[in-house]
C-alpha atoms as a PDB file:
ATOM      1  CA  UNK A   1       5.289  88.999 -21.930  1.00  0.00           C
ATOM      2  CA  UNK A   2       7.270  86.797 -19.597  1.00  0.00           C
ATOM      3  CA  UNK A   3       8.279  86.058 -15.882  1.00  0.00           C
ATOM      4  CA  UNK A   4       9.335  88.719 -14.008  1.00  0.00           C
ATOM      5  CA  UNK A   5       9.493  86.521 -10.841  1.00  0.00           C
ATOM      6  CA  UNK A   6      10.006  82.861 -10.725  1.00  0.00           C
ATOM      7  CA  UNK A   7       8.406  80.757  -7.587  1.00  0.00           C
ATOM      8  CA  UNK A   8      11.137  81.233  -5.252  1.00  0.00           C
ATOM      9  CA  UNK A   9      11.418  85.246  -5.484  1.00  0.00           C
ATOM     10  CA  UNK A  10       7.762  85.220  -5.264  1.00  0.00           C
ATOM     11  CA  UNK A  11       7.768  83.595  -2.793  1.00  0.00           C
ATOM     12  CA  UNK A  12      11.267  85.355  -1.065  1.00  0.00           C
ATOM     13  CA  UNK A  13       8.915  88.702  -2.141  1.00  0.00           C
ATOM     14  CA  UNK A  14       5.534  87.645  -0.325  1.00  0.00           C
ATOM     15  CA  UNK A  15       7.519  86.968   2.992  1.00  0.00           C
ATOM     16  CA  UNK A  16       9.076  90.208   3.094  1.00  0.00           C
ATOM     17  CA  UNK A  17       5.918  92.178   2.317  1.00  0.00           C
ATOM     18  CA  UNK A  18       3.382  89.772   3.626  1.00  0.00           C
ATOM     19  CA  UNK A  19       5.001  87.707   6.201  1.00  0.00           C
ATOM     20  CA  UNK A  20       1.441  87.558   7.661  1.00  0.00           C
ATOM     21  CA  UNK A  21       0.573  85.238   5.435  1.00  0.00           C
ATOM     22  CA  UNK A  22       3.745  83.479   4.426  1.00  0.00           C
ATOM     23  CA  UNK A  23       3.091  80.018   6.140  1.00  0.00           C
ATOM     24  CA  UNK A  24      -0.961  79.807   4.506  1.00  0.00           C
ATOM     25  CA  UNK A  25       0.042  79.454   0.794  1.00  0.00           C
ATOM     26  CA  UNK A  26       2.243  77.016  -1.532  1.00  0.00           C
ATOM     27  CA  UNK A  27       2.793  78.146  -5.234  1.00  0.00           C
ATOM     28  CA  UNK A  28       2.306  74.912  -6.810  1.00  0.00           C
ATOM     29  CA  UNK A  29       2.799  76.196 -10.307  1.00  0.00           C
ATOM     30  CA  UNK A  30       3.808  79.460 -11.924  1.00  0.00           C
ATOM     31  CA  UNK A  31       3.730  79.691 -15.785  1.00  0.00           C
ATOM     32  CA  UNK A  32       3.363  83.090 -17.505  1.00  0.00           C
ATOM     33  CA  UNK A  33      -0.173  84.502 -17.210  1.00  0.00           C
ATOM     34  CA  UNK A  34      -1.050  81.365 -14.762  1.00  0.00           C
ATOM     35  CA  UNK A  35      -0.323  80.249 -11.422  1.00  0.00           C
ATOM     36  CA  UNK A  36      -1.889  77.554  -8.895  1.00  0.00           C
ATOM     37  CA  UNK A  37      -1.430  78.278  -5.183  1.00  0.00           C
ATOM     38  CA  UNK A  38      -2.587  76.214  -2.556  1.00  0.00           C
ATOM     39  CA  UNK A  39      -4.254  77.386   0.978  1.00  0.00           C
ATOM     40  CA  UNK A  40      -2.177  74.898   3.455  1.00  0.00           C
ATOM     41  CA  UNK A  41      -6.023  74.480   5.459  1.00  0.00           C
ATOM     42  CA  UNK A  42      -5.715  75.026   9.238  1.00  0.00           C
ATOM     43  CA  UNK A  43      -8.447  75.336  12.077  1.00  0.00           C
ATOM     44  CA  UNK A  44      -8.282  79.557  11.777  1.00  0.00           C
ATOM     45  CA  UNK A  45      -9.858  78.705   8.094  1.00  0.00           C
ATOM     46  CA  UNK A  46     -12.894  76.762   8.943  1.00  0.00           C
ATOM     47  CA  UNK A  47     -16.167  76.918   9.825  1.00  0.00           C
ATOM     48  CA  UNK A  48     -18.556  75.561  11.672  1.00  0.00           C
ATOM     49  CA  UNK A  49     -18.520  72.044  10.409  1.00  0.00           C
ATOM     50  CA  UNK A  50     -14.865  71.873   9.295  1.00  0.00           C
ATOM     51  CA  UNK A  51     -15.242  72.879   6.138  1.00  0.00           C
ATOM     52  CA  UNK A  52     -13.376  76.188   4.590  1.00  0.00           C
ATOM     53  CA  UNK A  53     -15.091  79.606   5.138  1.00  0.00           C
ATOM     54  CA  UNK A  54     -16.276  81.831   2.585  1.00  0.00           C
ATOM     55  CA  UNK A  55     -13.714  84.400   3.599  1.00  0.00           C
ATOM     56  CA  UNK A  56     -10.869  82.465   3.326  1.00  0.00           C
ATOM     57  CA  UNK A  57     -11.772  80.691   0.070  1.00  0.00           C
ATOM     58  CA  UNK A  58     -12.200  84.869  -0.738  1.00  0.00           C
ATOM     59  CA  UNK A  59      -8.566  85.422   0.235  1.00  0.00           C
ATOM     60  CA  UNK A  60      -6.738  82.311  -1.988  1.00  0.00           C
ATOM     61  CA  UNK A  61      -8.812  83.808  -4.549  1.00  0.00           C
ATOM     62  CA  UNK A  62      -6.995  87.260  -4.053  1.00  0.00           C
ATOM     63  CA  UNK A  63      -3.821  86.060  -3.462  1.00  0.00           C
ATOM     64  CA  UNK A  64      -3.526  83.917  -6.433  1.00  0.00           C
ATOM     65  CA  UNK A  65      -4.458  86.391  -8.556  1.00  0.00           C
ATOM     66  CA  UNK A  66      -1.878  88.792  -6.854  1.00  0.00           C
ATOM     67  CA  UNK A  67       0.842  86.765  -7.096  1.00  0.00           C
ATOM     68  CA  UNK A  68       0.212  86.178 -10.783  1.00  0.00           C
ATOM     69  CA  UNK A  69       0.611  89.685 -11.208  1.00  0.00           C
ATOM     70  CA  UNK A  70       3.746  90.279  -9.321  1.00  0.00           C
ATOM     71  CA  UNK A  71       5.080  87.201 -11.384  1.00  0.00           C
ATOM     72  CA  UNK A  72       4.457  89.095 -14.690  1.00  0.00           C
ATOM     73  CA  UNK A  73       5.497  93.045 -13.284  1.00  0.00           C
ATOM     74  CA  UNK A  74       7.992  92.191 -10.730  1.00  0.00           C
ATOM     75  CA  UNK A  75       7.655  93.410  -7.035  1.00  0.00           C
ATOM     76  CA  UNK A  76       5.591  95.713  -7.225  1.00  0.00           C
ATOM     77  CA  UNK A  77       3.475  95.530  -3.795  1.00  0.00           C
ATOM     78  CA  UNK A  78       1.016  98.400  -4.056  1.00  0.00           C
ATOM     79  CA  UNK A  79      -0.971  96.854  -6.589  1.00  0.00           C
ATOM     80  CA  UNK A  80      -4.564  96.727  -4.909  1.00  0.00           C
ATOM     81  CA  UNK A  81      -8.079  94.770  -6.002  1.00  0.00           C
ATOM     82  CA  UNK A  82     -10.137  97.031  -7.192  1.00  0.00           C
ATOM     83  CA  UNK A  83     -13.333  95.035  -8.250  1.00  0.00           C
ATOM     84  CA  UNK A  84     -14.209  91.177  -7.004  1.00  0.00           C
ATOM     85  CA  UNK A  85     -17.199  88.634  -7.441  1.00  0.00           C
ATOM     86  CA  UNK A  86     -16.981  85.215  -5.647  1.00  0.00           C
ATOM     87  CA  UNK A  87     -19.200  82.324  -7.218  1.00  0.00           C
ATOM     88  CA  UNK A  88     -19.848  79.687  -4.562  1.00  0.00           C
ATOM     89  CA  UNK A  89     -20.830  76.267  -6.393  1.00  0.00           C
ATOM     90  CA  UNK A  90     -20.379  73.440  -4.320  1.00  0.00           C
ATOM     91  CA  UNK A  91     -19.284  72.411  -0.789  1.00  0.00           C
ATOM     92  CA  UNK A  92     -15.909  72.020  -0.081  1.00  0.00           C
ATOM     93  CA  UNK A  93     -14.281  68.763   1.339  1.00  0.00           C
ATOM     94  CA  UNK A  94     -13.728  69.316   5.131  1.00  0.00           C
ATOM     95  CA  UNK A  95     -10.211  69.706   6.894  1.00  0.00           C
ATOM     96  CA  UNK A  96      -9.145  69.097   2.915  1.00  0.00           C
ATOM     97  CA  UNK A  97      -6.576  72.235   1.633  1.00  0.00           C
ATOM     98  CA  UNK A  98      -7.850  74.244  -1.355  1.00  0.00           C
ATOM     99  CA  UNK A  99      -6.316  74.976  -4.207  1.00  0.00           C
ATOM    100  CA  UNK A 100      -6.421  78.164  -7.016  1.00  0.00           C
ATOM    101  CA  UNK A 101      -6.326  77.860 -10.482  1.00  0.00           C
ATOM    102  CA  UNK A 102      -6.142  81.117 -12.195  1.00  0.00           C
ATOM    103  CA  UNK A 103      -5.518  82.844 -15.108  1.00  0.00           C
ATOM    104  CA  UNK A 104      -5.011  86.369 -15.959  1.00  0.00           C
ATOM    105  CA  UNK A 105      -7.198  87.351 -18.252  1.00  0.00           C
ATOM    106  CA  UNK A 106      -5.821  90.991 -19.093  1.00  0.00           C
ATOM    107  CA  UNK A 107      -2.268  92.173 -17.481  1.00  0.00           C
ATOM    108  CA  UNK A 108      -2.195  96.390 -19.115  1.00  0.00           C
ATOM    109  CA  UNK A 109      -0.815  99.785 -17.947  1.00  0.00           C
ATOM    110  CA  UNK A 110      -3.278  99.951 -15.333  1.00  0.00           C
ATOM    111  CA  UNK A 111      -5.107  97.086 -14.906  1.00  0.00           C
ATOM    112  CA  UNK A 112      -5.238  93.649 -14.393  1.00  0.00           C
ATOM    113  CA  UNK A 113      -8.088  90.850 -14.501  1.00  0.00           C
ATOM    114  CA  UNK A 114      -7.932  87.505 -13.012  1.00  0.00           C
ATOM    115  CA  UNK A 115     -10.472  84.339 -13.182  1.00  0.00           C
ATOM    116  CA  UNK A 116      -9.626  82.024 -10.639  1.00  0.00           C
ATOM    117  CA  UNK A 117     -11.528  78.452 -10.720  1.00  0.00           C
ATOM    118  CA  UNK A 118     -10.788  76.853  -6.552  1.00  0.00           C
ATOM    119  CA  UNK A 119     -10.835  73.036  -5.928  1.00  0.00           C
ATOM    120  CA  UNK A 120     -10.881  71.170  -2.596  1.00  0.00           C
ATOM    121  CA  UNK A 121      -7.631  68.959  -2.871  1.00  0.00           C
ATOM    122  CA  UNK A 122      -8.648  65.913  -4.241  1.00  0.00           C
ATOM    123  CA  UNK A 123     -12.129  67.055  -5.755  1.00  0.00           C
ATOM    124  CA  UNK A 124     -12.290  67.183  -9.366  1.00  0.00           C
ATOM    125  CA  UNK A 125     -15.098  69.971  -9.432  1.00  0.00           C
ATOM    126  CA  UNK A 126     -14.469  73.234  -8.730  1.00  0.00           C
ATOM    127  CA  UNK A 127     -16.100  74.846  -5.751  1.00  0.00           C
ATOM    128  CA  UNK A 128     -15.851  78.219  -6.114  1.00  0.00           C
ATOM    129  CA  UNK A 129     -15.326  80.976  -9.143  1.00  0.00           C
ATOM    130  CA  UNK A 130     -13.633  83.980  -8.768  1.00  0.00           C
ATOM    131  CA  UNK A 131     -13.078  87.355 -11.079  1.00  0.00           C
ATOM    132  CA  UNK A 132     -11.057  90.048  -9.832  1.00  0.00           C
ATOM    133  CA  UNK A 133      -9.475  93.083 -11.162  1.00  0.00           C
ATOM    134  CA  UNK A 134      -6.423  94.544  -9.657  1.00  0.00           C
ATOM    135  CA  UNK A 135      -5.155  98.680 -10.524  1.00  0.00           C
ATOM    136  CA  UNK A 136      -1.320  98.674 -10.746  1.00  0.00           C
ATOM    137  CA  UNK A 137       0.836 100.739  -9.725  1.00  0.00           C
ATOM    138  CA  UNK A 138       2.734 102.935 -12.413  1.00  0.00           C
ATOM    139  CA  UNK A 139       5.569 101.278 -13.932  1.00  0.00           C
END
């Protein structure tokens, strides 16, 4: 399998169907079956005590794994997460952005499994560890 989408039409794609969320995340890199995105950290991601809430450590999670898969399938925005499990390990580094490392783990017909390791910038541990599995929509 290769690239169906490099960076920049990711990216061009996520702003058209998720302009929500267009100014929150940075691909950093995009190789087939990986990609590392990076939450740009802001005060609507923190909790009490600056550091980054569970929830949004949840959602860099699911969005790196997304955009992996629209990388490999092309735009294809109805794919949906159908199963999820967030590790929590360590504390992040306040006001610091977090970044996703994943890897897809399966990309089939149907469905698609992601492991996604998340660092505070500058941390060398990983704080949190993701597994997610996404249905896609027919080809």
């Amino acid at each position: 399998m290769s690239l169906e989408m490099n960076a920049a039409e990711l990216e061009e794609f996520i702003a058209k169907v998720f302009p929500q969320i267009k100014d929150d995340f940075v691909i950093e890199e995009l190789e087939e079956m990986r990609i590392k995105v990076r939450l740009k950290v802001q005060d609507k991601h923190l909790r009490p005590g600056g550091t980054v809430s569970g929830p949004s450590m949840f959602g860099l999670a699911d969005v790196a794994v997304y955009f992996a898969i629209m990388a490999m399938i092309g735009p294809k925005a109805l794919a949906v997460t159908t199963s999820s499990s967030l590790d929590f390990m360590r504390k992040p580094v306040a006001h610091a952005d977090l970044l996703a490392e994943c890897r897809l783990l399966k990309l089939g017909k149907v469905l698609a499994v992601g492991d996604v390791l998340l660092f505070s910038d500058g941390m060398e541990a990983p704080v949190a560890r993701a597994s997610m599995t996404y249905s896609i929509p027919p080809r």
